[in-house]
Protein backbone atom coordinates (compact mmCIF):
# COMPACT_ATOMS: atom_id res chain seq x y z
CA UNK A 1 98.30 33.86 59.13
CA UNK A 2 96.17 30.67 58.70
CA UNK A 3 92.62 30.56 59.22
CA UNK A 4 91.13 26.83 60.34
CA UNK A 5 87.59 26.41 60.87
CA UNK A 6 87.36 23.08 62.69
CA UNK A 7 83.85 21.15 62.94
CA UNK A 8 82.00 24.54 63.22
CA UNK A 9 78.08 24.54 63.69
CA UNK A 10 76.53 27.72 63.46
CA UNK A 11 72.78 28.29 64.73
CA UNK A 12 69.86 31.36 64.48
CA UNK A 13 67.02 31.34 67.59
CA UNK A 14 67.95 27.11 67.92
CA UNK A 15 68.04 26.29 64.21
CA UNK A 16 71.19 25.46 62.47
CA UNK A 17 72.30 27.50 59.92
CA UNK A 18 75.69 25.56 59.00
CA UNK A 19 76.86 22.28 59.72
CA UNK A 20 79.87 20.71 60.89
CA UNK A 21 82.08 22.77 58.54
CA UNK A 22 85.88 22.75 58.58
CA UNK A 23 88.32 24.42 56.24
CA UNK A 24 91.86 26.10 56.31
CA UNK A 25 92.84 28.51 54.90
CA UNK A 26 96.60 28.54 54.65
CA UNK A 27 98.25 32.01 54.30
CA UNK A 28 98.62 33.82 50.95
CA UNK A 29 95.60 32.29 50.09
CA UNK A 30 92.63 33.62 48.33
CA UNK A 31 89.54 31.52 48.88
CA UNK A 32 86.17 32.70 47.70
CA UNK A 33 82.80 31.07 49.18
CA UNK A 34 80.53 30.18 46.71
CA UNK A 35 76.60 29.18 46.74
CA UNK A 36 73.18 30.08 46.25
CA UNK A 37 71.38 32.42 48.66
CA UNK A 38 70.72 31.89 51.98
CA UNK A 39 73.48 28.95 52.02
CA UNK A 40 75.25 30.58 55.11
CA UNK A 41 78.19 32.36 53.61
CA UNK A 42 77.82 35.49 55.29
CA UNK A 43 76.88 33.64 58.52
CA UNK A 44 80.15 31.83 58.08
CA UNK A 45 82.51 35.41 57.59
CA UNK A 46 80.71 36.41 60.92
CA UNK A 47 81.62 33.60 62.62
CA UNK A 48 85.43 33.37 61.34
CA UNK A 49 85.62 37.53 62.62
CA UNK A 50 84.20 36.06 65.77
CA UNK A 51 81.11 38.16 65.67
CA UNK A 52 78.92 34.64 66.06
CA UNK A 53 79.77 32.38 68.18
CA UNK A 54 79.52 28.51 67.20
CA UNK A 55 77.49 26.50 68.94
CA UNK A 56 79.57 23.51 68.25
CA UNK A 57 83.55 24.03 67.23
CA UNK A 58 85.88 26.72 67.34
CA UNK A 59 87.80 29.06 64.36
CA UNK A 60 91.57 29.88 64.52
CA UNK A 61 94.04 32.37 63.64
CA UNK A 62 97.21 30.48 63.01
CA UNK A 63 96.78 28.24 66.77
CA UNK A 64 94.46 30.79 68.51
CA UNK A 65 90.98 30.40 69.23
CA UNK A 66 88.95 33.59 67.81
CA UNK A 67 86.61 33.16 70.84
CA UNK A 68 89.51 33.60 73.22
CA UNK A 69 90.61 36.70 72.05
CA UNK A 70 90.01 40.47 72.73
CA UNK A 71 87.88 42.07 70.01
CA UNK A 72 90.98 44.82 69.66
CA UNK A 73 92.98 41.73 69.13
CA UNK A 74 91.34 40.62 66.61
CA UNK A 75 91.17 43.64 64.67
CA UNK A 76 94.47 43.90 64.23
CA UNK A 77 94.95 40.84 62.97
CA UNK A 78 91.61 40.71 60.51
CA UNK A 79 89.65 42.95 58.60
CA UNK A 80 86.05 42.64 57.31
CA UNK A 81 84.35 44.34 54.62
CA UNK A 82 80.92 43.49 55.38
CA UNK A 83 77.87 44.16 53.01
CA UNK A 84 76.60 46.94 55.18
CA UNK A 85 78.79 48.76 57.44
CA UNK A 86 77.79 51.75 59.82
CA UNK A 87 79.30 55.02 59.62
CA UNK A 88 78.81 58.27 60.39
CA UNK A 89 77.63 60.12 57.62
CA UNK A 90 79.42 63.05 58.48
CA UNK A 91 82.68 62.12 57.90
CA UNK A 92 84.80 62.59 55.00
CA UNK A 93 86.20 59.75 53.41
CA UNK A 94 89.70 60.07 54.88
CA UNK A 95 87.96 60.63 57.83
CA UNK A 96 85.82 56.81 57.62
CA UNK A 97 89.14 55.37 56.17
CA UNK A 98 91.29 56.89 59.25
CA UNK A 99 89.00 54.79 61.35
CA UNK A 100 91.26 51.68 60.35
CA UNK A 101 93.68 52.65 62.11
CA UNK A 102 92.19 52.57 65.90
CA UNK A 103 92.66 49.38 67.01
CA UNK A 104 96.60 50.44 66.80
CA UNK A 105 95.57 53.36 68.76
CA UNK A 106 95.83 53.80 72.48
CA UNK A 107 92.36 55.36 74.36
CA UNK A 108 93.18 58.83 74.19
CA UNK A 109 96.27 58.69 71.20
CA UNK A 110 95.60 60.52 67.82
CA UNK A 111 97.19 60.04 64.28
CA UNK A 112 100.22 59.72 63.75
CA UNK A 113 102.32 60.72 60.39
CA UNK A 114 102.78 57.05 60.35
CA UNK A 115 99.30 56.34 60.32
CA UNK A 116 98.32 59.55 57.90
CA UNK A 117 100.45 57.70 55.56
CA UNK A 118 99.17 54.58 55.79
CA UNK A 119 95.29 55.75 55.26
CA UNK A 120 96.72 57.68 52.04
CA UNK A 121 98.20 54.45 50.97
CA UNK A 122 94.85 53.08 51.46
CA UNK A 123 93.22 55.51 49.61
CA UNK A 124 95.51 54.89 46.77
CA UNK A 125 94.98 51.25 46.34
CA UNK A 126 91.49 51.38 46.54
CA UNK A 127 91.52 54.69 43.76
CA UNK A 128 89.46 56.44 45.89
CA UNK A 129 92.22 59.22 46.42
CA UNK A 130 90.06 61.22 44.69
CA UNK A 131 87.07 61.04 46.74
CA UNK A 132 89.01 61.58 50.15
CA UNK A 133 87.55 65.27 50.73
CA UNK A 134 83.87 64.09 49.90
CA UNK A 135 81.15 63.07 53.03
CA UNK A 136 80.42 59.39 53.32
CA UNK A 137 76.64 60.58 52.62
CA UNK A 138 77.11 61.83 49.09
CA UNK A 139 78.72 58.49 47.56
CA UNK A 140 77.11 55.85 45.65
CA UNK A 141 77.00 52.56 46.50
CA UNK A 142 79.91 51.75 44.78
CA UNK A 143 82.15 54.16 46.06
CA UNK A 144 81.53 53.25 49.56
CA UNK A 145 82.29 50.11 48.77
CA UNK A 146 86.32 51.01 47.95
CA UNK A 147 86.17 53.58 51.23
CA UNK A 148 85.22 50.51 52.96
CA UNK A 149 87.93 47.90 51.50
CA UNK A 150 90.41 51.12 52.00
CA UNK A 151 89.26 51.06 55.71
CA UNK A 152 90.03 47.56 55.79
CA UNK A 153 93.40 47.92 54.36
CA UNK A 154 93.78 50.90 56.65
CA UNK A 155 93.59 48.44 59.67
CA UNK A 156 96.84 46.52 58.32
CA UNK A 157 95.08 42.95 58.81
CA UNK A 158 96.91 39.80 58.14
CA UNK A 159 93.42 38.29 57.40
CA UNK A 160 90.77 39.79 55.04
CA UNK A 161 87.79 38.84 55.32
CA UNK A 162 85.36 40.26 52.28
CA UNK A 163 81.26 39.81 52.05
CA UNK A 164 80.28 40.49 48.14
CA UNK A 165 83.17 43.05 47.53
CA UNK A 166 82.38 43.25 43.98
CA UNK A 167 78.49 44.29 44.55
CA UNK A 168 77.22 47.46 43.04
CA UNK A 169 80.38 48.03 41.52
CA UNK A 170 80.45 48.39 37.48
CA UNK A 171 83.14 45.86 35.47
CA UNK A 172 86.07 48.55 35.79
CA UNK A 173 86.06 48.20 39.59
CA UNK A 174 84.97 44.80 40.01
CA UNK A 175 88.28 44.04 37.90
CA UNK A 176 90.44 46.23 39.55
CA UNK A 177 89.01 45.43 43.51
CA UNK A 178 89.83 41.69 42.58
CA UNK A 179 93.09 42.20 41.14
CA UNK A 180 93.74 44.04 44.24
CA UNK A 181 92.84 41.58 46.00
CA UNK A 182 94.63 38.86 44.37
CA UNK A 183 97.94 41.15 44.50
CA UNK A 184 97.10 41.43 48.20
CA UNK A 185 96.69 37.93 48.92
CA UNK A 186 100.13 37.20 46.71
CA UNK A 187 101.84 39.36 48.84
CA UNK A 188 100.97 37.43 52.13
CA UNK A 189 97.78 38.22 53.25
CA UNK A 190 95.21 35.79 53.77
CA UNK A 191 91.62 36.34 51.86
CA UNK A 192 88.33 34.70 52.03
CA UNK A 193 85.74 36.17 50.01
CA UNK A 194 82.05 35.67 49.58
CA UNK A 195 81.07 36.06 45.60
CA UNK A 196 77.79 35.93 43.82
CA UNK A 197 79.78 35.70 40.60
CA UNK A 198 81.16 31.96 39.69
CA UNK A 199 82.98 33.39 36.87
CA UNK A 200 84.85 36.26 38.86
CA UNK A 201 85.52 33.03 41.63
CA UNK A 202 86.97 30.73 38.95
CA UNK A 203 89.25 33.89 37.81
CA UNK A 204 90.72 34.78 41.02
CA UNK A 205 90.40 32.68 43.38
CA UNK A 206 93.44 29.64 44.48
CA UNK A 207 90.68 27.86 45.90
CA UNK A 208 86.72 27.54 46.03
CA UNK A 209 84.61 26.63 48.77
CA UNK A 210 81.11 25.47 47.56
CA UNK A 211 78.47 26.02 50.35
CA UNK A 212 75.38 24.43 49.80
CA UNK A 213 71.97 23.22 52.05
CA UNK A 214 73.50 23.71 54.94
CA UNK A 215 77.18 22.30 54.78
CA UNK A 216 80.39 22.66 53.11
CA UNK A 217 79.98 20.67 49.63
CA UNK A 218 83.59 21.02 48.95
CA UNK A 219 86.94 22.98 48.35
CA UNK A 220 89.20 22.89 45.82
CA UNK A 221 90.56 24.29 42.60
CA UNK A 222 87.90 26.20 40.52
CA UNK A 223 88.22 23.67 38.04
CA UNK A 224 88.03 21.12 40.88
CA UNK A 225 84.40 22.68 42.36
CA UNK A 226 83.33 24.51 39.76
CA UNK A 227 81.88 21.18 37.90
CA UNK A 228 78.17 21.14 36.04
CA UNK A 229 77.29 18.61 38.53
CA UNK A 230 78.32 20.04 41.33
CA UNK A 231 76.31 23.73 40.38
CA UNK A 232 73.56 22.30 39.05
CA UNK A 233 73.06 20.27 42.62
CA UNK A 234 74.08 23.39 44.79
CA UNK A 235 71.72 26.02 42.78
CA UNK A 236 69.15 23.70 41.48
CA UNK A 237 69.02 25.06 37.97
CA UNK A 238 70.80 23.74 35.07
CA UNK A 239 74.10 25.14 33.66
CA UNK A 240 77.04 24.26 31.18
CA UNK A 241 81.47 25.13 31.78
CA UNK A 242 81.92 26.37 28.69
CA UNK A 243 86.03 25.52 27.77
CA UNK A 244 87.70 29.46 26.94
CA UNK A 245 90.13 29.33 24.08
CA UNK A 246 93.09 31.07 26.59
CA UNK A 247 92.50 28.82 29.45
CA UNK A 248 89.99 28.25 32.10
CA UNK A 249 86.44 28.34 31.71
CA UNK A 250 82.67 30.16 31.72
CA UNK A 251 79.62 29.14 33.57
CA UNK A 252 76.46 30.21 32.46
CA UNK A 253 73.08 29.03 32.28
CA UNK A 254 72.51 25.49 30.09
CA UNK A 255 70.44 26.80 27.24
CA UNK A 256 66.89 25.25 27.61
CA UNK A 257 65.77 23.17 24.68
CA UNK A 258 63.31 24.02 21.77
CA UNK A 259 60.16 23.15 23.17
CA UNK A 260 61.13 22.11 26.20
């Protein structure tokens, strides 16, 4: 399923937030949003799930207008992992991760072995098999965030929308979350992704989307976006693509000089 953003404006209390932004994002892609803080990357995720409306422009799913549809429509077509998600508490993990599954659910239908085995399979992509038995309240940070991508995957989207997936998650998970991710996307699914990390982005992503003061800078090829000029411009502070003898590249921060 394609997503296409077309001349999208996006506004808080009168004040625009982003400007006249269009991408597409063609299926099978993964496409991570870059940019400093505050540049309107989560405030363009809400407005592709069709949580915020636009005040100028419209987003798609393949030739649909989100705005047009049903919000049980819309989940099960797209998932989002946002940064904070609301849950009861109480639940056990299967029990959160089971909740992917009611948009396929009529008002008074319960679980099927179909869907039992498709909120294991969840489970098991996320590795959080393990921690299916456990309450919601007694996981860290981290391990909510794979009961939360597992309740995305639970939902059996065609689009996957993900805010910071790789936050409070140590190097083991943010590794195995992206590769995930990219093995999802590879198989069909279409992913956009907000990251903090440039590195991670030039890893996995096919594409990056630079947002910067207010606007879409540009999209392209890591190597295409991910420039010195470019970053230094976007996150006012200076930094150096450091060449990596296997391919591809680093970013980090330009090394002030000696006395400088």
């Amino acid at each position: 399923m394609n997503v296409r953003i077309d001349e999208v404006e996006l506004r808080y209390n009168g004040t625009p937030v982003l400007r006249d932004v269009t991408l597409e994002v063609r299926t099978g892609e993964l496409v991570a949003l870059v940019g400093p803080n505050g540049a309107g990357k989560t405030t363009l995720l809400r407005a592709i799930s069709g949580l915020l409306a636009p005040s100028h422009g419209a987003v798609y799913l393949d030739h649909e207008p989100v705005a047009s549809l049903a919000p049980r429509a819309v989940a099960t077509r797209l998932a989002s992992v946002e940064q904070a998600i609301r849950c009861p508490e109480e639940l056990r993990v299967w029990e959160a991760v089971s909740l992917g599954r009611l948009p396929h659910l009529g008002r008074f239908e319960v679980l099927g072995e179909r869907d039992r085995a498709i909120v294991m399979a969840a489970l098991e992509r996320t590795e959080a098999t393990v921690l299916a038995e456990r309450r919601v309240t007694t996981l860290s940070s981290g391990e909510r965030q794979r009961v939360w991508l597992a309740m995305a995957l639970a939902q059996e989207p065609r689009v996957l929308l993900l805010d910071e997936p790789t936050s409070h998650l140590d190097i083991h998970f943010q590794m195995t979350i992206l590769e995930l991710v990219k093995s999802l996307a590879a198989g069909g699914l279409t992913v956009i992704a907000s990251l903090h990390d440039l590195n991670l982005a030039a890893e996995f992503a096919d594409r990056v989307a630079l947002i910067a003061e207010h606007r879409l800078v540009g999209c392209g090829t890591p190597a295409e976006i991910l420039t010195e000029e470019r970053l230094e411009r976007a996150y006012r502070t200076r930094v150096e693509r450091v060449p990596l003898a296997g391919g591809g590249f680093l970013i980090r921060p330009r090394p002030s000089r000696a006395g400088g």
